[in-house]
N, C-alpha and C. Protein backbone atom coordinates (compact mmCIF):
# COMPACT_ATOMS: atom_id res chain seq x y z
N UNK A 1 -71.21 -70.99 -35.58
CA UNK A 1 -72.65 -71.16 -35.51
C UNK A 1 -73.10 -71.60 -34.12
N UNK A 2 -72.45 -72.76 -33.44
CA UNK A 2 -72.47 -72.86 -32.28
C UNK A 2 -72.47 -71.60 -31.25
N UNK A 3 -71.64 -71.20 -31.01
CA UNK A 3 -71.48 -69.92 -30.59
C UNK A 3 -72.31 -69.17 -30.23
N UNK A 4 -73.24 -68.60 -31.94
CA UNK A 4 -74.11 -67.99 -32.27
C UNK A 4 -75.35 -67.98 -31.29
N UNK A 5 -75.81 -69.74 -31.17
CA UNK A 5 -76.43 -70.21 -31.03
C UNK A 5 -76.59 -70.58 -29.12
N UNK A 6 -75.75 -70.43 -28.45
CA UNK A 6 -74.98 -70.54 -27.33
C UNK A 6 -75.37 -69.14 -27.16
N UNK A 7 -75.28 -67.87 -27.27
CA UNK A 7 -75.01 -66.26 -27.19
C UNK A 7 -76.77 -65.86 -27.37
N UNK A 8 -77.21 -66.56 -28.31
CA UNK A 8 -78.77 -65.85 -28.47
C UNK A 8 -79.70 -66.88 -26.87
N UNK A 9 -79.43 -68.43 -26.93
CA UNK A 9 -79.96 -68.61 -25.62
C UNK A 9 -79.90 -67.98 -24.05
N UNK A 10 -78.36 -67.72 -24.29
CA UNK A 10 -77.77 -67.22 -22.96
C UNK A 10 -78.65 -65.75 -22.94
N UNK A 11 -78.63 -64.58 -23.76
CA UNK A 11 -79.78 -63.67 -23.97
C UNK A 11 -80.80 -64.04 -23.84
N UNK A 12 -81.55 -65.12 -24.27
CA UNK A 12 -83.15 -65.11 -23.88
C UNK A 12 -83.23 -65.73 -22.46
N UNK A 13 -82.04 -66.13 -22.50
CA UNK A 13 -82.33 -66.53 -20.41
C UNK A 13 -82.06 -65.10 -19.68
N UNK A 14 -81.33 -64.38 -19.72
CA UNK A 14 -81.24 -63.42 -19.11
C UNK A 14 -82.33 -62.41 -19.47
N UNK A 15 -82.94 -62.09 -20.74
CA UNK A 15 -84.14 -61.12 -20.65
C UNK A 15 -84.92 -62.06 -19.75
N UNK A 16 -85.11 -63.73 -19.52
CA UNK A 16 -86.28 -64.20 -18.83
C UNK A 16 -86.36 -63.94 -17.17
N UNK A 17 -84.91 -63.96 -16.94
CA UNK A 17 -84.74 -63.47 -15.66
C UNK A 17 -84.80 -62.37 -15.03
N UNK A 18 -84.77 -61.37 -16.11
CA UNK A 18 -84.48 -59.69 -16.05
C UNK A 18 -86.28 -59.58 -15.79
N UNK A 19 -86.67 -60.23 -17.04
CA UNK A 19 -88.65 -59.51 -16.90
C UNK A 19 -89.25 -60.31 -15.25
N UNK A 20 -88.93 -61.72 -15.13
CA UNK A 20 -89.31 -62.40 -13.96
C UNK A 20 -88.62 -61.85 -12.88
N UNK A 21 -87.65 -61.22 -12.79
CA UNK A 21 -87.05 -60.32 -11.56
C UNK A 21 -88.16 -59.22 -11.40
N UNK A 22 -88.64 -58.09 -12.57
CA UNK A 22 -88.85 -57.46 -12.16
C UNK A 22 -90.48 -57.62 -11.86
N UNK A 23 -91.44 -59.16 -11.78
CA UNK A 23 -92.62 -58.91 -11.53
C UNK A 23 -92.71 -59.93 -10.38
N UNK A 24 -91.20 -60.12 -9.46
CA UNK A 24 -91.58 -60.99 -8.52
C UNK A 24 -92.39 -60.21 -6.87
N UNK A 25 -92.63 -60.75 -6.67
CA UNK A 25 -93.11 -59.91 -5.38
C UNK A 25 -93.50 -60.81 -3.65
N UNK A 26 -93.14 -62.42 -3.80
CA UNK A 26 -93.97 -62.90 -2.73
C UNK A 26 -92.53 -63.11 -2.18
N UNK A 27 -92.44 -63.04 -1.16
CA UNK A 27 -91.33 -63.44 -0.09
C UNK A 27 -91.55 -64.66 0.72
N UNK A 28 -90.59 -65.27 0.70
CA UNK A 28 -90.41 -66.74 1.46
C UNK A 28 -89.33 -66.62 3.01
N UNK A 29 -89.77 -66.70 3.49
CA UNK A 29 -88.71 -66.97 4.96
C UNK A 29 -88.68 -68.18 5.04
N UNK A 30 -87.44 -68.66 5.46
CA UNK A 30 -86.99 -69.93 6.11
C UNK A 30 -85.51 -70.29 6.99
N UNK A 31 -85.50 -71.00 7.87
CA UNK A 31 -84.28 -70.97 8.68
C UNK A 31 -83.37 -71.83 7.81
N UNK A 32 -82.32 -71.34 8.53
CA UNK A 32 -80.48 -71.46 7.97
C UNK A 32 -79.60 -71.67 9.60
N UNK A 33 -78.85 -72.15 9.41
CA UNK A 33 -77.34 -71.97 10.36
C UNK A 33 -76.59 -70.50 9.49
N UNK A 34 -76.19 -69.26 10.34
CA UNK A 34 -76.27 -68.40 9.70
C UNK A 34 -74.50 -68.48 8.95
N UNK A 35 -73.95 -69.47 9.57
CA UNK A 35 -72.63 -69.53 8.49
C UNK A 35 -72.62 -70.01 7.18
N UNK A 36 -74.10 -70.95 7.08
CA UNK A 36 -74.20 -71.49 6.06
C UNK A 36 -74.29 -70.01 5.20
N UNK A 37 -75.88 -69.77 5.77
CA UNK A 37 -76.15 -67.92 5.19
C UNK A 37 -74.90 -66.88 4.89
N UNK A 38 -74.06 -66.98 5.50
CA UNK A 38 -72.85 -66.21 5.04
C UNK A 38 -72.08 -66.52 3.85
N UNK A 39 -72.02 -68.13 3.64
CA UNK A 39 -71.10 -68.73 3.25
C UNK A 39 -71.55 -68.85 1.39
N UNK A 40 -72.57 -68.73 1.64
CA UNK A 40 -73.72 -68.77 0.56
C UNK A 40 -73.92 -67.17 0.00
N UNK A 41 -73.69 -66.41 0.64
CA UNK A 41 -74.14 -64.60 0.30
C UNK A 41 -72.31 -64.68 -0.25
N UNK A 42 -71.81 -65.04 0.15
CA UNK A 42 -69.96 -64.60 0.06
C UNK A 42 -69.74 -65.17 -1.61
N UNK A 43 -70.13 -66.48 -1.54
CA UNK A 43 -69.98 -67.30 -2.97
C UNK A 43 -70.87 -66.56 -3.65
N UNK A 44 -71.97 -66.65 -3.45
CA UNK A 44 -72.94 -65.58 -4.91
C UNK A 44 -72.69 -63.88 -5.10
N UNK A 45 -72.10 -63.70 -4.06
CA UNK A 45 -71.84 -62.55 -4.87
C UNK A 45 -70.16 -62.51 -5.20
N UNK A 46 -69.55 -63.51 -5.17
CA UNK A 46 -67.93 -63.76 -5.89
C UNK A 46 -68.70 -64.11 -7.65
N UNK A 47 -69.80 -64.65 -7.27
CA UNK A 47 -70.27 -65.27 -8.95
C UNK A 47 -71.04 -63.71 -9.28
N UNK A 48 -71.41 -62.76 -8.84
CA UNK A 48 -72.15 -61.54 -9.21
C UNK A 48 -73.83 -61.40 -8.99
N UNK A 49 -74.09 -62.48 -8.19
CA UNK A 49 -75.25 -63.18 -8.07
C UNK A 49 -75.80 -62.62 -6.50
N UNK A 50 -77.05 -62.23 -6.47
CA UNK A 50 -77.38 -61.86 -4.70
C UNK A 50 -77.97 -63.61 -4.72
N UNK A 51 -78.87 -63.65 -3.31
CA UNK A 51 -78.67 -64.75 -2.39
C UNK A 51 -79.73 -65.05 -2.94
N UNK A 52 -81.06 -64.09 -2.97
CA UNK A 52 -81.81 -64.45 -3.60
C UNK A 52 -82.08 -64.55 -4.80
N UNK A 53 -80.56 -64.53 -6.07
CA UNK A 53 -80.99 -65.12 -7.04
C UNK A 53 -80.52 -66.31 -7.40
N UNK A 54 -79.83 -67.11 -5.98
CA UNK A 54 -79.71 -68.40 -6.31
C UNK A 54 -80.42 -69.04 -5.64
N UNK A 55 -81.18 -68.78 -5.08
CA UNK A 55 -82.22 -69.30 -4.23
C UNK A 55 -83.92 -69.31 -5.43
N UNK A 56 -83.71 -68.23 -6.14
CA UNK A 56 -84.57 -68.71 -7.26
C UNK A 56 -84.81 -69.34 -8.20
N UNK A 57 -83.57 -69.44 -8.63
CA UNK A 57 -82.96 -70.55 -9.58
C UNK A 57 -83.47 -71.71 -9.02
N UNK A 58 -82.96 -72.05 -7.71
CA UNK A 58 -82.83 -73.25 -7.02
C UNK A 58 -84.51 -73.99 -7.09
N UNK A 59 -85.14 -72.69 -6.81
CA UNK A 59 -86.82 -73.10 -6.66
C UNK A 59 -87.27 -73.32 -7.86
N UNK A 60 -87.12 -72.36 -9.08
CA UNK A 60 -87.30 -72.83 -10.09
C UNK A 60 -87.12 -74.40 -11.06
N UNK A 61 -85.92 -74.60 -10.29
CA UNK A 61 -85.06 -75.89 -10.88
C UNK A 61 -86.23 -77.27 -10.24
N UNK A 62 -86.40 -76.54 -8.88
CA UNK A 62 -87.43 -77.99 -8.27
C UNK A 62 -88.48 -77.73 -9.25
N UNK A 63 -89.53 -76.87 -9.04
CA UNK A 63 -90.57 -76.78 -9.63
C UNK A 63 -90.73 -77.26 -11.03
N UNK A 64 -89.82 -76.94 -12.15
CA UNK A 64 -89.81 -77.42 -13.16
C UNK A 64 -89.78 -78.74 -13.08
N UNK A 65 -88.25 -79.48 -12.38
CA UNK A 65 -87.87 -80.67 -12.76
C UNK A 65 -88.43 -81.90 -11.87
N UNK A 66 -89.04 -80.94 -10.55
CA UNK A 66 -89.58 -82.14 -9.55
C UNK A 66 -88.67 -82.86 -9.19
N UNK A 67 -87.38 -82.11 -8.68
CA UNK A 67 -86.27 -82.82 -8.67
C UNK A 67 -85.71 -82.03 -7.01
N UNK A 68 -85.26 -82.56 -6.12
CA UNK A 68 -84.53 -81.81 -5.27
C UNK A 68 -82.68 -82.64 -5.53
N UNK A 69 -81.89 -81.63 -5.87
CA UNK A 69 -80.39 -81.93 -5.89
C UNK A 69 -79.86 -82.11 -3.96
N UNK A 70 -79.09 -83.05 -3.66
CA UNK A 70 -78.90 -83.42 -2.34
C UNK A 70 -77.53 -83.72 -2.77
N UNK A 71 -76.87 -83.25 -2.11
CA UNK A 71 -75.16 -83.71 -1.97
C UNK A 71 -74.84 -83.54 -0.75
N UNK A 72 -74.36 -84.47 0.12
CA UNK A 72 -74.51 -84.27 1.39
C UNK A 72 -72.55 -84.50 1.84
N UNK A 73 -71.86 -84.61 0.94
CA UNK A 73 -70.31 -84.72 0.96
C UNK A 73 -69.69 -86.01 1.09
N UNK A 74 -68.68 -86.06 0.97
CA UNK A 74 -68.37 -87.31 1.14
C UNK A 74 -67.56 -87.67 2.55
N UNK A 75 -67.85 -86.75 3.52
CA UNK A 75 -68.10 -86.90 5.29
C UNK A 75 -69.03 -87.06 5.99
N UNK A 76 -70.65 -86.95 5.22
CA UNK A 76 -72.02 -87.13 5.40
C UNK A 76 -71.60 -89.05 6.13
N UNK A 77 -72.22 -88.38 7.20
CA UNK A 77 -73.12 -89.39 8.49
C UNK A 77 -74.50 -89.25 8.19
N UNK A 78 -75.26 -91.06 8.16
CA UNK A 78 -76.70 -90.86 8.43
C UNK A 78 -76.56 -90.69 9.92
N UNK A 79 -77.87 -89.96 10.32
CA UNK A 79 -78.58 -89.80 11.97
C UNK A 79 -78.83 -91.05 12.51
N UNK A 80 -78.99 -91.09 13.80
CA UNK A 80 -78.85 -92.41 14.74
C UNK A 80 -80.61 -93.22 14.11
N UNK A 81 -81.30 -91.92 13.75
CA UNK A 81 -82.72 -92.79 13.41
C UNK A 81 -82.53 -93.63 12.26
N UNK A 82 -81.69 -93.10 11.09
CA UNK A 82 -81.22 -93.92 9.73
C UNK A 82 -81.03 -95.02 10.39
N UNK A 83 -79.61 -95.30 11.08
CA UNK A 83 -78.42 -96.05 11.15
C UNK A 83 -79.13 -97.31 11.94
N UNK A 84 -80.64 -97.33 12.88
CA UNK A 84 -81.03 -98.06 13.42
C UNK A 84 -82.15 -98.62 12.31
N UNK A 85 -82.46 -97.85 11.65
CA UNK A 85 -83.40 -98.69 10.33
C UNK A 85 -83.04 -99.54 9.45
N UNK A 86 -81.86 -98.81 9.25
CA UNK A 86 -80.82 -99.48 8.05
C UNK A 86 -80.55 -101.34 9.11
N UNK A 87 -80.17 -101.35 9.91
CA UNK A 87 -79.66 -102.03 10.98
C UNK A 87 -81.13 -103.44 11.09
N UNK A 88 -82.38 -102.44 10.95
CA UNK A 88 -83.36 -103.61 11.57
C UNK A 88 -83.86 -104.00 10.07
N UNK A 89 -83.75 -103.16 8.90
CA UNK A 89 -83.59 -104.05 7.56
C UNK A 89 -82.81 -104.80 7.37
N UNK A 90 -81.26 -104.50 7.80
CA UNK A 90 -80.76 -105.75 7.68
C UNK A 90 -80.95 -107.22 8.30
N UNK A 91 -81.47 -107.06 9.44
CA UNK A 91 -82.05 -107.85 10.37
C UNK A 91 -82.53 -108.67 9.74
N UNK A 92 -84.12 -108.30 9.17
CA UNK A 92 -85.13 -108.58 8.58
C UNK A 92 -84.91 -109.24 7.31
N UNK A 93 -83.78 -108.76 7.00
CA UNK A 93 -83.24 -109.46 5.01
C UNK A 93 -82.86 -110.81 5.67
N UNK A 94 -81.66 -110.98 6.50
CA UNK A 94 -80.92 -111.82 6.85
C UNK A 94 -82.11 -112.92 7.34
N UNK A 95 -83.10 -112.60 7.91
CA UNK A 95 -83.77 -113.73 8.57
C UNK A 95 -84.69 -114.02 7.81
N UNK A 96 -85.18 -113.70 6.38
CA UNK A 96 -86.12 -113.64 5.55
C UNK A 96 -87.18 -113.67 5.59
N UNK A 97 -87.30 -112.50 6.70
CA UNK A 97 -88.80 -112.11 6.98
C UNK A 97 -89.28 -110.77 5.97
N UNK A 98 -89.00 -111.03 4.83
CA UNK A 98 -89.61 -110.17 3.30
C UNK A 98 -90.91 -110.57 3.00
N UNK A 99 -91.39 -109.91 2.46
CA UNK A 99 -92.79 -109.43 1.89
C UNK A 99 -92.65 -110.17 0.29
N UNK A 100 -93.41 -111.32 0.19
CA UNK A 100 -93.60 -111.73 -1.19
C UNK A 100 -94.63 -110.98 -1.79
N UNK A 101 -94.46 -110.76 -3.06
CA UNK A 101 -95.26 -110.20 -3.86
C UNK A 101 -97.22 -110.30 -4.34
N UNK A 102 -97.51 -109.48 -3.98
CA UNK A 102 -99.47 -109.55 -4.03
C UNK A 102 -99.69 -109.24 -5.60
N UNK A 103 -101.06 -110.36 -5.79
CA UNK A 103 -101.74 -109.74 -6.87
C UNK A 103 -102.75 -108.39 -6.79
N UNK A 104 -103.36 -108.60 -5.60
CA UNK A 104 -104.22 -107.74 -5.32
C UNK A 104 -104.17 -106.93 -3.81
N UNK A 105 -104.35 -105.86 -3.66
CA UNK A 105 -104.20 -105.07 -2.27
C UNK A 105 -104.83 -106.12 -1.28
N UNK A 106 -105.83 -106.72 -1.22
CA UNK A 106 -106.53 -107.70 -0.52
C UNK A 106 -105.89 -108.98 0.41
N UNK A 107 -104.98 -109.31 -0.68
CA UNK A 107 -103.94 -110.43 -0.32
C UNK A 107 -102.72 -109.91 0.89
N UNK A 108 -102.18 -108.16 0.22
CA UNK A 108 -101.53 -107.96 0.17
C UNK A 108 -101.82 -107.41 2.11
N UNK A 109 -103.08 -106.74 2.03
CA UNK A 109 -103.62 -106.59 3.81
C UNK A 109 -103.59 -107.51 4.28
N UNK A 110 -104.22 -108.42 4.14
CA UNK A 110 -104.25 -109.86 4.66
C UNK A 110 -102.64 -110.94 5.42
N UNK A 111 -101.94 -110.25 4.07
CA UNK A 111 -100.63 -110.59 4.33
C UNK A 111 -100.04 -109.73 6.32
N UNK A 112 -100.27 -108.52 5.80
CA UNK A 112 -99.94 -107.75 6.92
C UNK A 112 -100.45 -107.63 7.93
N UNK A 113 -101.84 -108.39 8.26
CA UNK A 113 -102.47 -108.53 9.52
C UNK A 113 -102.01 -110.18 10.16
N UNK A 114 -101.36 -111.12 9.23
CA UNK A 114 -101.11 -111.92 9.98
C UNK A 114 -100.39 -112.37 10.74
């Protein structure tokens, strides 16, 4: 029954993609590093997939979920602009120059002009 049930969704996703394939029409440009672009056309079509149908997925997935997925590896460096923010928050924790909590925006300007 599972199965069943697994086999009729997987069909109504693919007629949804089959009818939305065939009434798409607006084109998006945007820049890439073109190895990424290679590296990305090579994998989707090892999965049977062109570039732009994981790139629709992908848009779809934001739009629905209001979500952007970020995996940046586990060799990901922040940029020198991070690494100096991160650096003058810590600053700022350590010397306890924090922001106590406002009842009202009023207090809360007041706070920040002084």
């Amino acid at each position: 029954m599972a199965v069943d049930n697994h086999l009729d969704s997987c069909f109504r996703y693919i007629y949804n993609v089959y009818i939305t394939y065939i009434t798409m029409n607006t084109v998006i440009n945007f820049k890439t590093e073109p190895k990424v672009k290679a590296q990305a056309q090579k994998l989707a079509a090892e999965m049977g997939l062109d570039l732009s149908d994981v790139l629709n997925v992908a848009l779809r997935n934001f739009v629905q979920n209001k979500i952007v997925y970020i995996n940046l590896g586990k060799d990901a460096q922040p940029g020198p602009w991070l690494v100096k923010a991160i650096g003058a928050g810590k600053k700022e924790i350590k010397a306890k120059k924090l922001s106590p909590a406002f009842k009202d925006a009023k207090s809360a300007v007041k706070w920040l002009k002084s």
